[in-house]
Protein backbone atom coordinates (compact mmCIF):
# COMPACT_ATOMS: atom_id res chain seq x y z
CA UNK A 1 13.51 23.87 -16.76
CA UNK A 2 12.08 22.42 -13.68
CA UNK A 3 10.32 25.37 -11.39
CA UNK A 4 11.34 24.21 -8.07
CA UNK A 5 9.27 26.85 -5.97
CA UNK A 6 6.41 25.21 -6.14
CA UNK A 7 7.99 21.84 -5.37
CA UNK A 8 9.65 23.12 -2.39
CA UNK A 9 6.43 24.94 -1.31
CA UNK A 10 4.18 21.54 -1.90
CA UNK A 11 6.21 19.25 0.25
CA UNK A 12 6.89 21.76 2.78
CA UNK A 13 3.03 21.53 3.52
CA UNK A 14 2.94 17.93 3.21
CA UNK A 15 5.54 17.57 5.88
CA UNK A 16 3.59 19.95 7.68
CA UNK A 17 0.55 18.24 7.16
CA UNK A 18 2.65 14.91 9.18
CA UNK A 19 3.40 17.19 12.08
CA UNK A 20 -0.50 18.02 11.81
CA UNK A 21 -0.92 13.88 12.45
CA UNK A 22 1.32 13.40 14.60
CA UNK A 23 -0.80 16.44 17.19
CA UNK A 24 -3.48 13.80 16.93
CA UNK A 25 -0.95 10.81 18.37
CA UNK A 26 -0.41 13.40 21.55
CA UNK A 27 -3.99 13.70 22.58
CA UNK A 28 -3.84 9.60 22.28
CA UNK A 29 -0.85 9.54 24.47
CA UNK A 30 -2.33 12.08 26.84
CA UNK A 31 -5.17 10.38 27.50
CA UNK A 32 -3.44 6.55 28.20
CA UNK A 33 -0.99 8.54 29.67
CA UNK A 34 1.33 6.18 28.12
CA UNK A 35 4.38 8.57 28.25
CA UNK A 36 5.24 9.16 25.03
CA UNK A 37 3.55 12.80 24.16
CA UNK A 38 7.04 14.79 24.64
CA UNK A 39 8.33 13.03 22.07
CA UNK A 40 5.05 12.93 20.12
CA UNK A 41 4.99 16.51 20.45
CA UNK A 42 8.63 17.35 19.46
CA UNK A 43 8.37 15.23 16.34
CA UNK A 44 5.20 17.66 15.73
CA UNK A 45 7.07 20.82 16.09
CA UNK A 46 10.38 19.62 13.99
CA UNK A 47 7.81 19.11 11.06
CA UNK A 48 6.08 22.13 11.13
CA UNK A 49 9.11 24.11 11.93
CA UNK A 50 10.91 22.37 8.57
CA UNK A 51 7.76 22.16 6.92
CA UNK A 52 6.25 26.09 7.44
CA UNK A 53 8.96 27.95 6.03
CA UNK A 54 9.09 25.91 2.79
CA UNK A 55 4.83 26.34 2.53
CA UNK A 56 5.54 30.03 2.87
CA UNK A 57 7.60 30.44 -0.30
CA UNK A 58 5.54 31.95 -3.34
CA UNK A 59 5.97 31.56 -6.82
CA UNK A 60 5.26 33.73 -9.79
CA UNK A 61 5.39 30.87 -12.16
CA UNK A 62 2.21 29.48 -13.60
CA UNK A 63 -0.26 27.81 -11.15
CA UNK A 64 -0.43 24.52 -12.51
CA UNK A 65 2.22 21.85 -11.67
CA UNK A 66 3.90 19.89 -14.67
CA UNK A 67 4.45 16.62 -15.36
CA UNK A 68 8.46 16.63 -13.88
CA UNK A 69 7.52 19.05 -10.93
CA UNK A 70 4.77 16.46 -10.34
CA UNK A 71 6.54 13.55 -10.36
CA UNK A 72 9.55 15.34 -8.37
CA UNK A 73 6.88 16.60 -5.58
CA UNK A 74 5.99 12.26 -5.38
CA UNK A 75 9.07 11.08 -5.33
CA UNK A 76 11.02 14.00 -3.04
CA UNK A 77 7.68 14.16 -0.82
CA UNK A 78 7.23 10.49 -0.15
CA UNK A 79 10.95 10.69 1.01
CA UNK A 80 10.48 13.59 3.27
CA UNK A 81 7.35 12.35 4.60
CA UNK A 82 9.08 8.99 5.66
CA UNK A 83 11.83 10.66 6.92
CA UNK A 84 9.91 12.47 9.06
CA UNK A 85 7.43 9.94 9.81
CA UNK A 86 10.05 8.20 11.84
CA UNK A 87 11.13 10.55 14.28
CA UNK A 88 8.55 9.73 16.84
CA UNK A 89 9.95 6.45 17.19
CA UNK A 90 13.87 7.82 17.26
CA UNK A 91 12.96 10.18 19.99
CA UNK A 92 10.59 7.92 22.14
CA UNK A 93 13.61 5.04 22.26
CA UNK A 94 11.04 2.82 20.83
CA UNK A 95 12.87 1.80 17.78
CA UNK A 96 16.27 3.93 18.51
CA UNK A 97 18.62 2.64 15.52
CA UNK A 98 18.06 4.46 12.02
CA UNK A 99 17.78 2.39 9.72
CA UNK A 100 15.11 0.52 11.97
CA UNK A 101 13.58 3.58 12.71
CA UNK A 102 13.69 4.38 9.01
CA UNK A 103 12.19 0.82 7.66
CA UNK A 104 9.16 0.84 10.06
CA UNK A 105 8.53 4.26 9.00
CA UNK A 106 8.53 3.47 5.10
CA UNK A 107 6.71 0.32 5.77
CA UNK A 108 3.81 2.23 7.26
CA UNK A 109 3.91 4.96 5.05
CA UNK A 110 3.96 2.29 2.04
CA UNK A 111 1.49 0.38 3.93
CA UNK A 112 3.68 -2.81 3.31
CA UNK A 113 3.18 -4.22 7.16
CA UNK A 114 6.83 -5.27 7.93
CA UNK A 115 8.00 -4.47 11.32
CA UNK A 116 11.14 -4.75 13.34
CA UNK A 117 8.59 -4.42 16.85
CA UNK A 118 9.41 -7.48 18.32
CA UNK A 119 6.90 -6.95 21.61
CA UNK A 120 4.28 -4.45 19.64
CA UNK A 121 1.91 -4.80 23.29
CA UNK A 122 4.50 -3.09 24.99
CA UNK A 123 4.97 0.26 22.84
CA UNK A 124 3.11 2.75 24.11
CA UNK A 125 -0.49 3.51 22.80
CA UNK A 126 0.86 7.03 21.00
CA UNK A 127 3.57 5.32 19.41
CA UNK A 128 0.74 2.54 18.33
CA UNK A 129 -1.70 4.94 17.05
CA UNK A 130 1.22 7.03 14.96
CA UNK A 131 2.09 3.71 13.49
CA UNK A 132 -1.01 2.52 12.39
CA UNK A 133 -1.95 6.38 11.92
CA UNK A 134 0.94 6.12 8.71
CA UNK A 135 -0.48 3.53 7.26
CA UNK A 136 -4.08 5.21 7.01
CA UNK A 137 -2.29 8.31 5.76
CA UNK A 138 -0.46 6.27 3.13
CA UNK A 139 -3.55 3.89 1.79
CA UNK A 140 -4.86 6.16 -0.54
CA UNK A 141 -2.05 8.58 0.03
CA UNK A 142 -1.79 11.81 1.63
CA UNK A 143 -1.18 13.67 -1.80
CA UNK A 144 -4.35 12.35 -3.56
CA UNK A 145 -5.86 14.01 -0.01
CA UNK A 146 -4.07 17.12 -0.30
CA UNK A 147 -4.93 17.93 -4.04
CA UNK A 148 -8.60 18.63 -2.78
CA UNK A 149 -7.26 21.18 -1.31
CA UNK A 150 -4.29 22.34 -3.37
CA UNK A 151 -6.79 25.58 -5.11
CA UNK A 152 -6.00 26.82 -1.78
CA UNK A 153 -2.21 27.14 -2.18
CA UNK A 154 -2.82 28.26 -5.50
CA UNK A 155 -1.66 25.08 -7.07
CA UNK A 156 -3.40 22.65 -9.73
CA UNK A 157 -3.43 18.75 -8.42
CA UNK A 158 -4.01 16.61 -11.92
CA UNK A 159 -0.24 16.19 -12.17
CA UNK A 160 -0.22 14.96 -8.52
CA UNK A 161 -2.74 12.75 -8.83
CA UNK A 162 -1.35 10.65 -12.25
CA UNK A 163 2.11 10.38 -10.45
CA UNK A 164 0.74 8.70 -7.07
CA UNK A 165 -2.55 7.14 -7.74
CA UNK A 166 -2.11 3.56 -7.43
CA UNK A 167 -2.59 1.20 -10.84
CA UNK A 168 -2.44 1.88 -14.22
CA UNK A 169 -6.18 3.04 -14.64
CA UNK A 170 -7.67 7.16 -14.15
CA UNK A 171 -11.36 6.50 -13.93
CA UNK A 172 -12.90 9.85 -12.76
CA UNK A 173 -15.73 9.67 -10.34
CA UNK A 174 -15.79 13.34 -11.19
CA UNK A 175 -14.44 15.78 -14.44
CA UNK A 176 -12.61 17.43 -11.35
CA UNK A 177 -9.33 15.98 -9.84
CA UNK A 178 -10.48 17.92 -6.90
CA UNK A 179 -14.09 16.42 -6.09
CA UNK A 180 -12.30 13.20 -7.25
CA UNK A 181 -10.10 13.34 -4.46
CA UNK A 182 -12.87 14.62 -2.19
CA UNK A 183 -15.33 11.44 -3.45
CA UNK A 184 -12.61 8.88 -2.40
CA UNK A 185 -12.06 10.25 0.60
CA UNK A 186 -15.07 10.36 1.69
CA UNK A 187 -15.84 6.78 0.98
CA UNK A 188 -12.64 6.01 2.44
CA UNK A 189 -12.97 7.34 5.78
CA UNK A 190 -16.56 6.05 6.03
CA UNK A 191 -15.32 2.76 5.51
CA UNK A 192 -13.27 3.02 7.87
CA UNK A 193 -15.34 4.54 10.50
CA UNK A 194 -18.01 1.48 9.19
CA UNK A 195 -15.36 -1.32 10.47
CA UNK A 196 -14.14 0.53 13.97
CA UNK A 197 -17.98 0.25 14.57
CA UNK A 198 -18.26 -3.08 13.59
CA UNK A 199 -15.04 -4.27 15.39
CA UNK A 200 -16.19 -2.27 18.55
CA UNK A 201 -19.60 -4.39 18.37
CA UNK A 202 -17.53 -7.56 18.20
CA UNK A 203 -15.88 -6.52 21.54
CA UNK A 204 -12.70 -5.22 20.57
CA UNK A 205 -11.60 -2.21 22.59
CA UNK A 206 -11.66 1.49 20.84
CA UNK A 207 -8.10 1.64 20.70
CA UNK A 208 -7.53 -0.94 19.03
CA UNK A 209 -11.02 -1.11 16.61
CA UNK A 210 -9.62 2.38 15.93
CA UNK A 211 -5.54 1.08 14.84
CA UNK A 212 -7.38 -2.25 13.22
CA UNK A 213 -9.75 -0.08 11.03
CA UNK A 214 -7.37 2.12 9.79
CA UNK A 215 -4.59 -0.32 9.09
CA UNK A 216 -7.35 -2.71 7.11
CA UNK A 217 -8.60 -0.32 5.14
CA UNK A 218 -5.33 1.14 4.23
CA UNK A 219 -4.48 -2.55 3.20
CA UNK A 220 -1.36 -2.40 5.79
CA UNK A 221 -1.80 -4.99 7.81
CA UNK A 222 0.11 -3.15 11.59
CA UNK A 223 -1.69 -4.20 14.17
CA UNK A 224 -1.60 -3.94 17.95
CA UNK A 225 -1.25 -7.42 18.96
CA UNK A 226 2.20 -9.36 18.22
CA UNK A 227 -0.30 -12.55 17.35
CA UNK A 228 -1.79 -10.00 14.38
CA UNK A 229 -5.38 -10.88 13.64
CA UNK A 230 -5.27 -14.95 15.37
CA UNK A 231 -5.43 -13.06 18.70
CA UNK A 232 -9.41 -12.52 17.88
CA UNK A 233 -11.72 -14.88 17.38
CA UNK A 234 -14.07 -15.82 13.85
CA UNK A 235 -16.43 -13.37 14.11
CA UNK A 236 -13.83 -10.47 13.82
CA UNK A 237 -11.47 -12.52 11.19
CA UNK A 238 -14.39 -12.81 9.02
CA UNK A 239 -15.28 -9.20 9.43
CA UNK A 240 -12.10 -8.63 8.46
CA UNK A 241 -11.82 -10.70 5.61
CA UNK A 242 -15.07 -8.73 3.83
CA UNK A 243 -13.51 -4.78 5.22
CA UNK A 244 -9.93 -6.63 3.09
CA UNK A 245 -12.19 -7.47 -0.08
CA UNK A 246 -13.44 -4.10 -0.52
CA UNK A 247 -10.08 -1.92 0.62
CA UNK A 248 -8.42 -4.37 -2.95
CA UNK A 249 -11.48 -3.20 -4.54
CA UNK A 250 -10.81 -0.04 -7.09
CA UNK A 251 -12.59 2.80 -5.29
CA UNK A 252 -14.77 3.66 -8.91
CA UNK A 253 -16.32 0.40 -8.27
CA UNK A 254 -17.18 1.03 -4.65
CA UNK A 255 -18.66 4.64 -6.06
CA UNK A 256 -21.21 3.10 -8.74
CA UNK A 257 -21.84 -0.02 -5.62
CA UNK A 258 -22.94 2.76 -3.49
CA UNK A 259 -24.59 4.67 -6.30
CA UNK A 260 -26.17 1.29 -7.00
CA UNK A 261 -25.11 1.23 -10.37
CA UNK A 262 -24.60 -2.80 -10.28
CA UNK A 263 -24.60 -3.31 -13.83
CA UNK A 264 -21.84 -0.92 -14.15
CA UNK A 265 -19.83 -2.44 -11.23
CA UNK A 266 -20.62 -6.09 -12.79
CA UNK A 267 -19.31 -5.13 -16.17
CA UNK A 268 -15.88 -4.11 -14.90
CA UNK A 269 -13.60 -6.98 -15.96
CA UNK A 270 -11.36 -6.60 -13.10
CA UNK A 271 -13.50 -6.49 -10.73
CA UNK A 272 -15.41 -9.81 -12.25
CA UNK A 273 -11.51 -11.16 -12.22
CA UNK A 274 -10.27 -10.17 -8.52
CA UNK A 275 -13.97 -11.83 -7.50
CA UNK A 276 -13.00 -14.87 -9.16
CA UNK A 277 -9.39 -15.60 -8.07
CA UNK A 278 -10.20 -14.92 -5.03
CA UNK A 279 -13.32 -17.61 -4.74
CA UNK A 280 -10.97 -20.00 -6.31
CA UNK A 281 -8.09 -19.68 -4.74
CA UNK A 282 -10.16 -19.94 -1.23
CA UNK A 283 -11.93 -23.16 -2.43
CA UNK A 284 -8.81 -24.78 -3.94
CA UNK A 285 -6.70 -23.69 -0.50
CA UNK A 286 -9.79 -24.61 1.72
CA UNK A 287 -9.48 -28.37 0.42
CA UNK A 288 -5.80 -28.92 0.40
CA UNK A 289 -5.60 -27.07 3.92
CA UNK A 290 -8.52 -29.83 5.50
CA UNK A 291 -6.44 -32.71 3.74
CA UNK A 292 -3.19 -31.82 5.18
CA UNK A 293 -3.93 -30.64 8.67
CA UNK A 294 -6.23 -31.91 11.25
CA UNK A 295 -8.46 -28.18 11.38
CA UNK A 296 -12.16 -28.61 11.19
CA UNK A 297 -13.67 -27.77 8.01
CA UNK A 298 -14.89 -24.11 9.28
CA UNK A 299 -11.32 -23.10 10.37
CA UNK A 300 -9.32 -24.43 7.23
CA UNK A 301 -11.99 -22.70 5.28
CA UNK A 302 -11.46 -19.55 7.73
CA UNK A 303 -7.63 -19.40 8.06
CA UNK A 304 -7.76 -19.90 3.81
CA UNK A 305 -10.29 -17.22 3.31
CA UNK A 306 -8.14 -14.54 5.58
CA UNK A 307 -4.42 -15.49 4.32
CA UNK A 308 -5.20 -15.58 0.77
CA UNK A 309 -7.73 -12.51 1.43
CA UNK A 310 -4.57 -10.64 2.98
CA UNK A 311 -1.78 -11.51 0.99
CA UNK A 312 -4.03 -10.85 -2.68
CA UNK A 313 -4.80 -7.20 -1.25
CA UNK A 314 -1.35 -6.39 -0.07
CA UNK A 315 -2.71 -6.27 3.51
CA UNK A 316 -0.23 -8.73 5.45
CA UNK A 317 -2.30 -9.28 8.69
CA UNK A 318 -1.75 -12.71 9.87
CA UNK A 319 -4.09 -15.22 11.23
CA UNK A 320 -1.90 -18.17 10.61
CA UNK A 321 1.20 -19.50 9.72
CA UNK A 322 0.61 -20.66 6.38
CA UNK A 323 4.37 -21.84 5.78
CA UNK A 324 3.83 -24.84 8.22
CA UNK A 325 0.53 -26.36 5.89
CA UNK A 326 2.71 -27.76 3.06
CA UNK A 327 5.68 -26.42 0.64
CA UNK A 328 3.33 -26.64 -2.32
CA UNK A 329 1.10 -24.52 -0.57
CA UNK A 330 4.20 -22.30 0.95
CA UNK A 331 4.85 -21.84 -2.81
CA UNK A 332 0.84 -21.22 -3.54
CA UNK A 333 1.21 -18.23 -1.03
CA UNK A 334 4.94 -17.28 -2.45
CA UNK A 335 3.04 -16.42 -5.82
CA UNK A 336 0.21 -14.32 -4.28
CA UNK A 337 2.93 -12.14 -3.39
CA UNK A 338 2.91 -11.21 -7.32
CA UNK A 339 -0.73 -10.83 -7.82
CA UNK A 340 -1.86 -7.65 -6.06
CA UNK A 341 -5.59 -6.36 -6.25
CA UNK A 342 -7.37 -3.89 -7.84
CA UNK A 343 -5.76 -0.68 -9.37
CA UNK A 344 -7.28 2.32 -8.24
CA UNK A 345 -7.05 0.51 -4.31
CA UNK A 346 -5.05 1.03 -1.63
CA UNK A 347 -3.60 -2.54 -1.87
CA UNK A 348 0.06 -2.91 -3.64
CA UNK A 349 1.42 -5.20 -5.86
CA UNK A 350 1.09 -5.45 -9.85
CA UNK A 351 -2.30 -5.13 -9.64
CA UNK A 352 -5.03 -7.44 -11.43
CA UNK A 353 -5.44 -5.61 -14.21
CA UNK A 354 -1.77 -5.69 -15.62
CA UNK A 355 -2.46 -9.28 -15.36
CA UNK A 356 -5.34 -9.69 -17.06
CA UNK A 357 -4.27 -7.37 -19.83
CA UNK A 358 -0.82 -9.62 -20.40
CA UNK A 359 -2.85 -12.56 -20.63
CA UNK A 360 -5.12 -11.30 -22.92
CA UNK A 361 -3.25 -9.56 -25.29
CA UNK A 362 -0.53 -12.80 -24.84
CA UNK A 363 -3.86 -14.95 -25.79
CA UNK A 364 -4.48 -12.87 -28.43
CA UNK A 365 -1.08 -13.00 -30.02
CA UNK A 366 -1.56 -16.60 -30.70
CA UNK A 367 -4.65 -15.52 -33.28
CA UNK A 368 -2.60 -13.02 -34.59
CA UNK A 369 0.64 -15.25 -35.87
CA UNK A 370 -2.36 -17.49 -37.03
CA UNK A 371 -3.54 -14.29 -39.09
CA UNK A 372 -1.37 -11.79 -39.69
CA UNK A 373 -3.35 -9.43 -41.33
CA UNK A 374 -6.56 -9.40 -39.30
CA UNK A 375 -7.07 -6.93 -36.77
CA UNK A 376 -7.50 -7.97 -33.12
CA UNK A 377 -8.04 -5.60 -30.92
CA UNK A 378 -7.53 -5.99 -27.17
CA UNK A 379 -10.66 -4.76 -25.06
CA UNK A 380 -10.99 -4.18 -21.32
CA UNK A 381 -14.36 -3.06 -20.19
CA UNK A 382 -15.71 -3.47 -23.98
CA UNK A 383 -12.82 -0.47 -24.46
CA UNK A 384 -10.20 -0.80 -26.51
CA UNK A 385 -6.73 -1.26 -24.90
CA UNK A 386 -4.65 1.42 -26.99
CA UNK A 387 -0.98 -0.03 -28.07
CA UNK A 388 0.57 2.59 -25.50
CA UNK A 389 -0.95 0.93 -22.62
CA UNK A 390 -0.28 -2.12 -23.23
CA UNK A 391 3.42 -1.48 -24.20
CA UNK A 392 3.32 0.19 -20.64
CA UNK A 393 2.37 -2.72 -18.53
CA UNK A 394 4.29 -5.33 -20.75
CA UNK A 395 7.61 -2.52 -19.66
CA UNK A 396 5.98 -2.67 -15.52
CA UNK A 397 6.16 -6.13 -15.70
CA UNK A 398 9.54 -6.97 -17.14
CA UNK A 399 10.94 -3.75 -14.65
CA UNK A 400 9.00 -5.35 -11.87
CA UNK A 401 10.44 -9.01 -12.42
CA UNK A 402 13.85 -7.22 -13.22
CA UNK A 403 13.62 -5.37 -9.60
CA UNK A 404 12.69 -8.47 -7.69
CA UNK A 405 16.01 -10.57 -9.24
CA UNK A 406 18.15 -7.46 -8.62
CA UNK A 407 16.92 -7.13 -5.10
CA UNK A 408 17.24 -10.97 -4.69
CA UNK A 409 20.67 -11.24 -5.83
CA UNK A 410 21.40 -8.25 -4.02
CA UNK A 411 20.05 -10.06 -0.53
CA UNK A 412 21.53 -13.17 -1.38
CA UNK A 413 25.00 -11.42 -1.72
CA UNK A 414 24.65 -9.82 1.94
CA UNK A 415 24.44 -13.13 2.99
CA UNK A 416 20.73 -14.37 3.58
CA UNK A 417 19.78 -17.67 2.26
CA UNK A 418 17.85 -18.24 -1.17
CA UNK A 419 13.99 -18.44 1.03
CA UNK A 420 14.57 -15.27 2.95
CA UNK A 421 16.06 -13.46 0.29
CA UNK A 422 13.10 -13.50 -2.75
CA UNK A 423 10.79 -13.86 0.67
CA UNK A 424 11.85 -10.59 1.78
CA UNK A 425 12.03 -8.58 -1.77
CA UNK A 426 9.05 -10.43 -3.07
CA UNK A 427 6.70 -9.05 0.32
CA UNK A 428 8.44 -5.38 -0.11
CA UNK A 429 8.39 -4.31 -3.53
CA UNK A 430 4.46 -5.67 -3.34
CA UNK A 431 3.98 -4.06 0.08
CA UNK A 432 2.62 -7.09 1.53
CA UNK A 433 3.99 -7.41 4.97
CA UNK A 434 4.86 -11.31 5.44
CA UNK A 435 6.93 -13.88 2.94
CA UNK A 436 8.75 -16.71 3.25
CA UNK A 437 12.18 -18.14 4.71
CA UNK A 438 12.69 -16.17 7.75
CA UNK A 439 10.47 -13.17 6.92
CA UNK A 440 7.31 -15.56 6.98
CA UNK A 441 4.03 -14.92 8.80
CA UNK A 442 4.94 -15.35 12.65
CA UNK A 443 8.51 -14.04 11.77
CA UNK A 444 9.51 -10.65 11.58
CA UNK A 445 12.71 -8.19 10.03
CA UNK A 446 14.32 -7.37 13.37
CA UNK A 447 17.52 -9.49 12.93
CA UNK A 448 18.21 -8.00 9.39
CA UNK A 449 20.95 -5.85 9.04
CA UNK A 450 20.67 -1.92 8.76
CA UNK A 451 21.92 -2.03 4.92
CA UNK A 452 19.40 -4.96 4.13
CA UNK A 453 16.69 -3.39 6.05
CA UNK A 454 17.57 0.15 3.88
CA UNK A 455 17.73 -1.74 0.87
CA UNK A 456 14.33 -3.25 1.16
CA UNK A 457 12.70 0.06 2.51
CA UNK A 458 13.98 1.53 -0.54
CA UNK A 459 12.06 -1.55 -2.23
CA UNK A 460 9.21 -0.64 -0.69
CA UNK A 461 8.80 3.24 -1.50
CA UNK A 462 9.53 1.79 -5.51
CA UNK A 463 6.76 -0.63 -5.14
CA UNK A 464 4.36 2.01 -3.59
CA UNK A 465 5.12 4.48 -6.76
CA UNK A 466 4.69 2.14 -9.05
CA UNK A 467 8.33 2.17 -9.61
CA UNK A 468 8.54 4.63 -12.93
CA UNK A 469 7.36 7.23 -10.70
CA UNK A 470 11.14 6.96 -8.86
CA UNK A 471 12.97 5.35 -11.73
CA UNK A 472 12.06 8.18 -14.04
CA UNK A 473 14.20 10.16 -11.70
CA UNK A 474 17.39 8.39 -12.65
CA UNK A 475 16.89 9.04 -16.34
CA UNK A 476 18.75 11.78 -18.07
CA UNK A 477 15.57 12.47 -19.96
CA UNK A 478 14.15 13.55 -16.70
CA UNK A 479 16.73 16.77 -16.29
CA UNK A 480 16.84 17.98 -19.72
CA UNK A 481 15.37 21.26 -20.37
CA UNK A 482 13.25 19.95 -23.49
């Protein structure tokens, strides 16, 4: 039997951790005076008064949440805290319609980028900062936060943690979920701090160092400029492009980089991979982009670097419209959609690893109908891959390409032509932010309908999860009492 005490009590305090956030988007709007803190404020109170009174329940059970209460406090959390999430913009009149309201609340939360903003400059800096405020909350996600301090509450976090961590991999930077938490948070928010400095430097105004940091680092791609990141110059595009690389890069790595432990970071075969698709994929880009257009050689490289840069991590910031280079190269950028970076990142996607333990163990089968009685085991990391895993991915992948014809069909049914409709389910179930068709880079998902928009938000949260973590839900497995 599911306990569902402790489920109501955990996502009563995450909700009440959003109304926490949203305090912080008042004192921004207070001091632009920018008009927005009533509603800022309101939003605040409505969580904490729905959140409070579900933290407050107590449970006799055991302390330690199970494998279906964890997976039900993901899925039923996520929802609340998107729900929530997008109340500030219902109540300020900046984004007024629900399912709007709804979408650009799931696509920061998700950190997928989309928007239905059509003049971002004009929202009000509160509004801003609680926008790009959700996607920082979401990039490593505000549960793996909240299990450092789950001992508090009287509640375990390992269950937590397995059902929301992004990617297929559970390196420990520490035996305890807790410091774990605690170790990639910190190196999380000093990143971030790291590139608000930088930007700052580069003469970008606080406000919007501030928004750009944490929507980089939370591989989200919001920013506060409707011409995204081509509104600033090289020096900040390139800064951007190296903050980008290391927010796809799996957060153990970043630990043993800082710990200067480079043979261990070097011997990771994922990281070696992401490193090398993504210096490939720039070169190859660079030269078709300088044969095709009439850019210098600097700015094909540049423009290259950042689009492939943002669209491998999941990040979706925009520096130009890579649709108008060439179709081959429109397709190029259709299939980064696909890729994703590293698990154990705050980028979306399949992830890298998936990837490169398909090809492998498809690489290997070839040796294997050659010999059928030899042993050939698949190694990642000079581990071996264990048959469970790799049945796991090979399932992911087949669910994930299942998903993106459903939700294609699905699109193309509504009415939307064949571009705009794999465009648009391709960028959300990866949380990218930008496709193709009329969802491309200097387009955005204003003139969808409410259904589509719903449809693809829902899209989104699946990608985000990692989609068993929601489709496990819909099993009958997942209600029985044994």
């Amino acid at each position: 039997m599911i306990n569902f005490k402790p489920v109501i009590r955990v996502i009563g305090f995450l909700i009440s951790v959003i109304g926490g956030f949203m305090l912080l988007s008042v004192g921004v709007s207070w001091y632009y005076k920018s008009g927005d803190g009533w509603a800022l404020m309101l939003s605040a109170f409505i969580c904490l008064a729905a959140g409070v009174p579900g933290l407050m329940i107590k449970s006799d059970a055991e302390h330690n949440i199970r494998k279906r209460e964890g997976y039900l406090i993901v899925a039923l959390g996520w929802l609340g805290m998107v729900s929530f999430s997008a109340l500030p913009y219902i109540l300020s009149g900046v984004i007024p319609g629900i399912p709007d309201a709804i979408f650009e609340s799931v696509s920061g939360m998700t950190t997928t980028g989309a928007s239905v903003l059509t003049d971002i400059e004009s929202v009000p800096q509160g509004i801003l900062f609680w926008r790009s405020l959700t996607q920082w909350i979401g990039g490593m996600g505000i549960i793996v936060l909240t299990v450092a301090i789950f001992p508090l509450l009287g509640i375990g976090g390992i269950e937590l943690f397995v059902a929301e961590a992004p990617g297929p991999t559970s390196d420990k930077l520490h035996p305890r979920i807790r410091e774990t938490a605690k170790r990639l948070w910190l190196i999380y928010v000093s990143l971030t701090g790291v590139l608000a400095i930088c930007l700052v430097l580069l003469g970008m105004s606080v406000f919007d160092a501030v928004n750009h940091a944490f929507t980089t680092m939370a591989t989200g791609g919001f920013s506060t400029k409707n011409a995204s990141m081509s509104y600033y110059g090289p020096a900040v595009q390139y800064v951007v492009i190296i903050f980008m690389f290391l927010a796809g890069t799996n957060y153990t790595v970043l630990y043993y980089s800082l710990k200067r432990r480079f043979g261990t970071v070097w011997n990771s075969d994922e990281f070696r991979a992401y490193l090398l698709i993504v210096v490939v994929a720039i070169l190859l880009v660079t030269g078709r982009v300088y044969a095709v257009t009439d850019l210098s050689l600097e700015q094909a490289f540049r423009d290259s670097a950042f689009q492939i840069v943002s669209l491998i991590t999941t990040t979706g910031f925009v520096s130009a419209d890579y649709t108008a280079w060439s179709s081959g190269l429109t397709m190029f950028f259709f299939i980064l959609l696909f890729v994703g970076a590293s698990a154990g990142s705050t980028s979306g996607g399949i992830k890298i690893i998936r990837h490169l333990v398909f090809f492998k163990n498809s690489f290997f089968e070839f040796k294997r109908i050659l010999h059928p009685r030899a042993i050939v085991p698949l190694k990642i990391n000079q581990k071996r891959v264990r048959g469970r895993v790799i049945t796991h991915i090979i399932i992911f992948l087949l669910l994930y390409l299942s998903l993106f014809l459903f939700g294609s069909i699905v699109l193309s049914v509504m009415g939307y032509d064949f571009m705009t409709a794999i465009g648009a389910v391709a960028t959300s179930l990866g949380n990218v932010g930008p496709g193709v068709g009329d969802v491309g880079p200097v387009d955005n998902f204003a003139w969808l309908s409410g259904n589509a928009k719903l449809f693809l938000s829902f899209l989104m949260l699946l990608g985000r999860l990692e989609l068993f973590t929601i489709l496990v839900l819909f099993t009958p497995y997942f209600w029985k009492s044994n």
